[in-house]
C-alpha atoms as a PDB file:
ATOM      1  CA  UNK A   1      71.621 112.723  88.667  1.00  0.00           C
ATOM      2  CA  UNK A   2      69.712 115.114  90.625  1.00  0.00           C
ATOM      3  CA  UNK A   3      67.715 116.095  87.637  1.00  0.00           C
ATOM      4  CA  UNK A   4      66.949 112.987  86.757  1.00  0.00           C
ATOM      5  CA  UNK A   5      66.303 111.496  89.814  1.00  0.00           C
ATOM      6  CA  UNK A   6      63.172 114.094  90.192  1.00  0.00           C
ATOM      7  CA  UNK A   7      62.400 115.046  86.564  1.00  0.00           C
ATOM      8  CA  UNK A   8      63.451 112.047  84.326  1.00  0.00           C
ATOM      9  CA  UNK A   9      61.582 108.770  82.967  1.00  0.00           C
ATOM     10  CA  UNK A  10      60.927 106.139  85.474  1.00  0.00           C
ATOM     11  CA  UNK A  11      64.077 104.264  84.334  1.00  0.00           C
ATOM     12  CA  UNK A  12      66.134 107.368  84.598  1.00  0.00           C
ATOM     13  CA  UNK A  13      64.350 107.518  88.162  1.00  0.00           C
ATOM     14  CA  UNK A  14      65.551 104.255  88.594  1.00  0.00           C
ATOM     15  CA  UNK A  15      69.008 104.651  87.929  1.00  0.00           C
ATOM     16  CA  UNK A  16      69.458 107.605  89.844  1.00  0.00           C
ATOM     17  CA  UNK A  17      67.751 106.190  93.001  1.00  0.00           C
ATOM     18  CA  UNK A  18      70.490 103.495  92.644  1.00  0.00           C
ATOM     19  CA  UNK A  19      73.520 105.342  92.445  1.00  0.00           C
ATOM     20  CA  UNK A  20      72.348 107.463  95.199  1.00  0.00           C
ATOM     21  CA  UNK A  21      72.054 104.399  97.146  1.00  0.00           C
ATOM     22  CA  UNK A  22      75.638 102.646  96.567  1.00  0.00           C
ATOM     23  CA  UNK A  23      77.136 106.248  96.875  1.00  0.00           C
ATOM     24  CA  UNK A  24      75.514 106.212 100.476  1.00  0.00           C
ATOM     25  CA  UNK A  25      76.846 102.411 101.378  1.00  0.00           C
ATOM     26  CA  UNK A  26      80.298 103.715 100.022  1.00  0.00           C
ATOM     27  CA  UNK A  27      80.477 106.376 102.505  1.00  0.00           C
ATOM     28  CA  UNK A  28      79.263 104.497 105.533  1.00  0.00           C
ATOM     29  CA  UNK A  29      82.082 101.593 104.604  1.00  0.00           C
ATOM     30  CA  UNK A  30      84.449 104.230 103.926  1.00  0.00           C
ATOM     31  CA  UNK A  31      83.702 106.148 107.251  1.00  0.00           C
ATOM     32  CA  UNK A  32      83.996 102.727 109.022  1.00  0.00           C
ATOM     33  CA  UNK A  33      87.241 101.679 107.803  1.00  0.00           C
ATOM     34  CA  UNK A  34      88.813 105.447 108.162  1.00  0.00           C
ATOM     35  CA  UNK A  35      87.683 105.134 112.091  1.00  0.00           C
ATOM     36  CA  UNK A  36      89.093 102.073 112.023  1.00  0.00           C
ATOM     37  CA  UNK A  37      92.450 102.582 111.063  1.00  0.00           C
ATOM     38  CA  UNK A  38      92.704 105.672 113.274  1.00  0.00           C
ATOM     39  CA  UNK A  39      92.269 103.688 116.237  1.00  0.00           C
ATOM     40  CA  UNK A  40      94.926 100.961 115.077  1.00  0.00           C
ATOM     41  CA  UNK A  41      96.962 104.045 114.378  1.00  0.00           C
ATOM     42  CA  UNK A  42      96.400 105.436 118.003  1.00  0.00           C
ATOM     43  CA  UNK A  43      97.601 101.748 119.046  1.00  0.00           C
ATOM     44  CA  UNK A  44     100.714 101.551 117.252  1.00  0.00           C
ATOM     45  CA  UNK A  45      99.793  99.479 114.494  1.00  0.00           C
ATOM     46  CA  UNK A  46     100.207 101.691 111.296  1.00  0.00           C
ATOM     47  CA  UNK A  47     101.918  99.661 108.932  1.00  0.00           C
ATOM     48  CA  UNK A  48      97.843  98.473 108.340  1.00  0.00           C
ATOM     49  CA  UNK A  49      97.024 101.770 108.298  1.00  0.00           C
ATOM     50  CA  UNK A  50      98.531 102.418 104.984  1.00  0.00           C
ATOM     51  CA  UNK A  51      97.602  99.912 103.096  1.00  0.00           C
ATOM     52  CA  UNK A  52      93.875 100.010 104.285  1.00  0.00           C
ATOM     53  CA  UNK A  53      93.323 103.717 103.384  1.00  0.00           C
ATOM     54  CA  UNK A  54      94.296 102.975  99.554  1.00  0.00           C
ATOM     55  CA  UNK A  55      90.971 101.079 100.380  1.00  0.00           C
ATOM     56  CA  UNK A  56      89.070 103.970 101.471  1.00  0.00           C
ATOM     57  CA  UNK A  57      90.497 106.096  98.557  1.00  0.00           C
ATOM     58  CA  UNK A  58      89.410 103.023  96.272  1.00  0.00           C
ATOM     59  CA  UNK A  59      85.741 103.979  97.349  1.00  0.00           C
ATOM     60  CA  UNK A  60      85.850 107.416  97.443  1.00  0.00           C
ATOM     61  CA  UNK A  61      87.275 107.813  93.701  1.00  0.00           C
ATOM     62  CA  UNK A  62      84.288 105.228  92.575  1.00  0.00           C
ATOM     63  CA  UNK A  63      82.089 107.645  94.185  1.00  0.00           C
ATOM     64  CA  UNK A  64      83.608 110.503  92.986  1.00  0.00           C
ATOM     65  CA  UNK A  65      83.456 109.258  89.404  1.00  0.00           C
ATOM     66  CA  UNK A  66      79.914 108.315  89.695  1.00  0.00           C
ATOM     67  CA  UNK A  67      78.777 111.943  90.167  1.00  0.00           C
ATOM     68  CA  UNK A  68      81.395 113.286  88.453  1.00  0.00           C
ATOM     69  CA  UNK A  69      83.419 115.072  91.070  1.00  0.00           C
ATOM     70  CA  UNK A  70      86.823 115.670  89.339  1.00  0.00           C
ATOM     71  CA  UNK A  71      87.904 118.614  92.427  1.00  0.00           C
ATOM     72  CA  UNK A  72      87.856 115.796  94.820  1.00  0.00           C
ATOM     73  CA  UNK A  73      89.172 112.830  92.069  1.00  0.00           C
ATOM     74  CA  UNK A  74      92.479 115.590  91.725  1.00  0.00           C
ATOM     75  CA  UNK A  75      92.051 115.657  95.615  1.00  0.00           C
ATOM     76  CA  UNK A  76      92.589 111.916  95.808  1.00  0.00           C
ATOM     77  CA  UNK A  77      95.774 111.525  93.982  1.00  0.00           C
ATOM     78  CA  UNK A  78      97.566 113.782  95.741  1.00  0.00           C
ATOM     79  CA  UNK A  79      96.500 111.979  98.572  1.00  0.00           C
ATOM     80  CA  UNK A  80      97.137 108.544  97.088  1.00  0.00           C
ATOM     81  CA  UNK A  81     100.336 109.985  96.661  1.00  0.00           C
ATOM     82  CA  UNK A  82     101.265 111.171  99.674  1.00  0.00           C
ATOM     83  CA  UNK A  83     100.057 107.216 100.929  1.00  0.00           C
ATOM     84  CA  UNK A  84     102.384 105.491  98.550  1.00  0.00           C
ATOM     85  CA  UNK A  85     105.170 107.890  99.942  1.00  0.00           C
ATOM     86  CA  UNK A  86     104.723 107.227 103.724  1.00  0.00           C
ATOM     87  CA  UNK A  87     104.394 103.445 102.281  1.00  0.00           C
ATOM     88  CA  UNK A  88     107.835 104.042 100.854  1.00  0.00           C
ATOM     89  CA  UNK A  89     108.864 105.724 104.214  1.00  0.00           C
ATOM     90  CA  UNK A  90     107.597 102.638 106.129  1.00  0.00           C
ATOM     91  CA  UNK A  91     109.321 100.051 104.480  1.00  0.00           C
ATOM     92  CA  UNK A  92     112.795 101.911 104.528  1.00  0.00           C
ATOM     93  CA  UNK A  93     112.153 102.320 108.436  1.00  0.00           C
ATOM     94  CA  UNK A  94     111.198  98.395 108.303  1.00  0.00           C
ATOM     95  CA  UNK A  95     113.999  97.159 106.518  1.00  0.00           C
ATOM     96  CA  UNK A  96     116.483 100.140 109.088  1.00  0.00           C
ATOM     97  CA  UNK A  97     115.490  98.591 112.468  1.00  0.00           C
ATOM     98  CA  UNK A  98     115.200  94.518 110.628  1.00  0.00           C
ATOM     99  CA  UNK A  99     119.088  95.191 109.842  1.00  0.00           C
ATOM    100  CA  UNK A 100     119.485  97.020 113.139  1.00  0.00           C
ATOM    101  CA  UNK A 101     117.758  93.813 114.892  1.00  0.00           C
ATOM    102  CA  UNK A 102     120.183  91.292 112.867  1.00  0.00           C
ATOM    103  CA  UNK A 103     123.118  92.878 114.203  1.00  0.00           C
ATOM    104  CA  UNK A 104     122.197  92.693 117.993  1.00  0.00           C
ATOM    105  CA  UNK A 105     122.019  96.854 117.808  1.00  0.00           C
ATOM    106  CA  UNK A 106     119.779  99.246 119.520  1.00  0.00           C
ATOM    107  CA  UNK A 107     117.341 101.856 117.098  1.00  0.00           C
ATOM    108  CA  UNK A 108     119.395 104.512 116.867  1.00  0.00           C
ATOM    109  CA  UNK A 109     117.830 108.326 117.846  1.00  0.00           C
ATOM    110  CA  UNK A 110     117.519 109.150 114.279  1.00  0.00           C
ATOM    111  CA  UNK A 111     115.369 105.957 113.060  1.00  0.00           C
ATOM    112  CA  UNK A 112     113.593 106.305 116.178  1.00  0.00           C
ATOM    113  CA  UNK A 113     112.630 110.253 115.457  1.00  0.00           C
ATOM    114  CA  UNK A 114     111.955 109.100 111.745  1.00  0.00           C
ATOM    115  CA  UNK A 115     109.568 106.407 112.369  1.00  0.00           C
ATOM    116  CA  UNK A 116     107.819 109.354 115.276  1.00  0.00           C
ATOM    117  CA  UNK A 117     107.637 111.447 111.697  1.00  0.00           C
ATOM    118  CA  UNK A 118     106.391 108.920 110.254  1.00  0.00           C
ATOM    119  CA  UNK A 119     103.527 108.621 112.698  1.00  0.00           C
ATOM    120  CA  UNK A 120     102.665 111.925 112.301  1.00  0.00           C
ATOM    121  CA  UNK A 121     102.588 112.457 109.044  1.00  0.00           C
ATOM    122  CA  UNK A 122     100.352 109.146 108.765  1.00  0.00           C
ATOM    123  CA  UNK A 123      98.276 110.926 111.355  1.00  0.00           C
ATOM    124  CA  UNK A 124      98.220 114.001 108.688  1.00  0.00           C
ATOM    125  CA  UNK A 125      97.041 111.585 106.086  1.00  0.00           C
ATOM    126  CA  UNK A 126      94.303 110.158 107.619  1.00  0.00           C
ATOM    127  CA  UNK A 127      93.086 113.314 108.815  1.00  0.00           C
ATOM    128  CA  UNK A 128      93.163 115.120 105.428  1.00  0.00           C
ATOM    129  CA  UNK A 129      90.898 112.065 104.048  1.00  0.00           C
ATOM    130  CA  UNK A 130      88.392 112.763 106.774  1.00  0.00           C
ATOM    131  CA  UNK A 131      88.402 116.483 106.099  1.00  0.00           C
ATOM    132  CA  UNK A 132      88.045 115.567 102.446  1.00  0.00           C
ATOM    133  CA  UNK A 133      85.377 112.877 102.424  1.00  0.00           C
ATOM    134  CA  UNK A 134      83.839 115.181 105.117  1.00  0.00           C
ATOM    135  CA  UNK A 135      83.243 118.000 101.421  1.00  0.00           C
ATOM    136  CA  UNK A 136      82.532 114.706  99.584  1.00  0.00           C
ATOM    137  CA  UNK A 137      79.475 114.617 101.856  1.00  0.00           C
ATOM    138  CA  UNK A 138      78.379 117.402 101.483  1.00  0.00           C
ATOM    139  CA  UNK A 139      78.058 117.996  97.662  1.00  0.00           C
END
């Protein structure tokens, strides 16, 4: 792309010019909806949270592909893994304190210290996409 953007045909110019430009709106969405989501996670609100980032990853793998960045298209499904886990994780804790709520009990300590994991590791998540978008940025 880089080649061609200075060296090829005026089409070839074209294209590149092009890419280059809806790789830059991807990141600025992406950056924008990863900010985003860390603040609803700071809130409380992370069952969003999850579902948005497989967003984010959405962009940053079309990016990826588009310059042909396999190290950070590996880098993305582990993470999308590690997403659809903690979405897993969520909707046990979910369906734990809806059965919890039926029967007129209080959240015992260990759903309460598994949903606090929970948190955390979300917070992991989101932070390992910044770091890694962060190296996307730079290449």
């Amino acid at each position: 792309l880089v080649y061609n953007y200075f060296f090829g045909d005026a089409q070839e110019k074209a294209q590149s010019k092009e890419i280059f430009h809806k790789v830059g709106e991807l990141g600025k969405a992406s950056w924008s909806l990863l900010k985003s989501e860390k603040a609803k996670l700071d809130e409380g609100k992370y069952d969003t949270a999850i579902d948005k980032i497989g967003n984010v990853y959405d962009d940053l793998r079309s990016r990826a592909r588009s310059t042909n960045d396999t190290e950070s298209l590996q880098r993305l499904s582990e993470l999308e893994r590690e997403r659809l886990a903690l979405e897993q994780r969520m909707a046990e804790i979910e369906a734990e304190k809806d059965l919890q709520a039926s029967r007129n009990r209080p959240l015992g300590t260990t759903l309460v210290a598994d949903e606090k994991e929970l948190k955390i590791d979300l917070r992991r998540l989101l932070s390992d996409t910044e770091t890694l978008m962060r190296q996307m940025e730079k290449e």
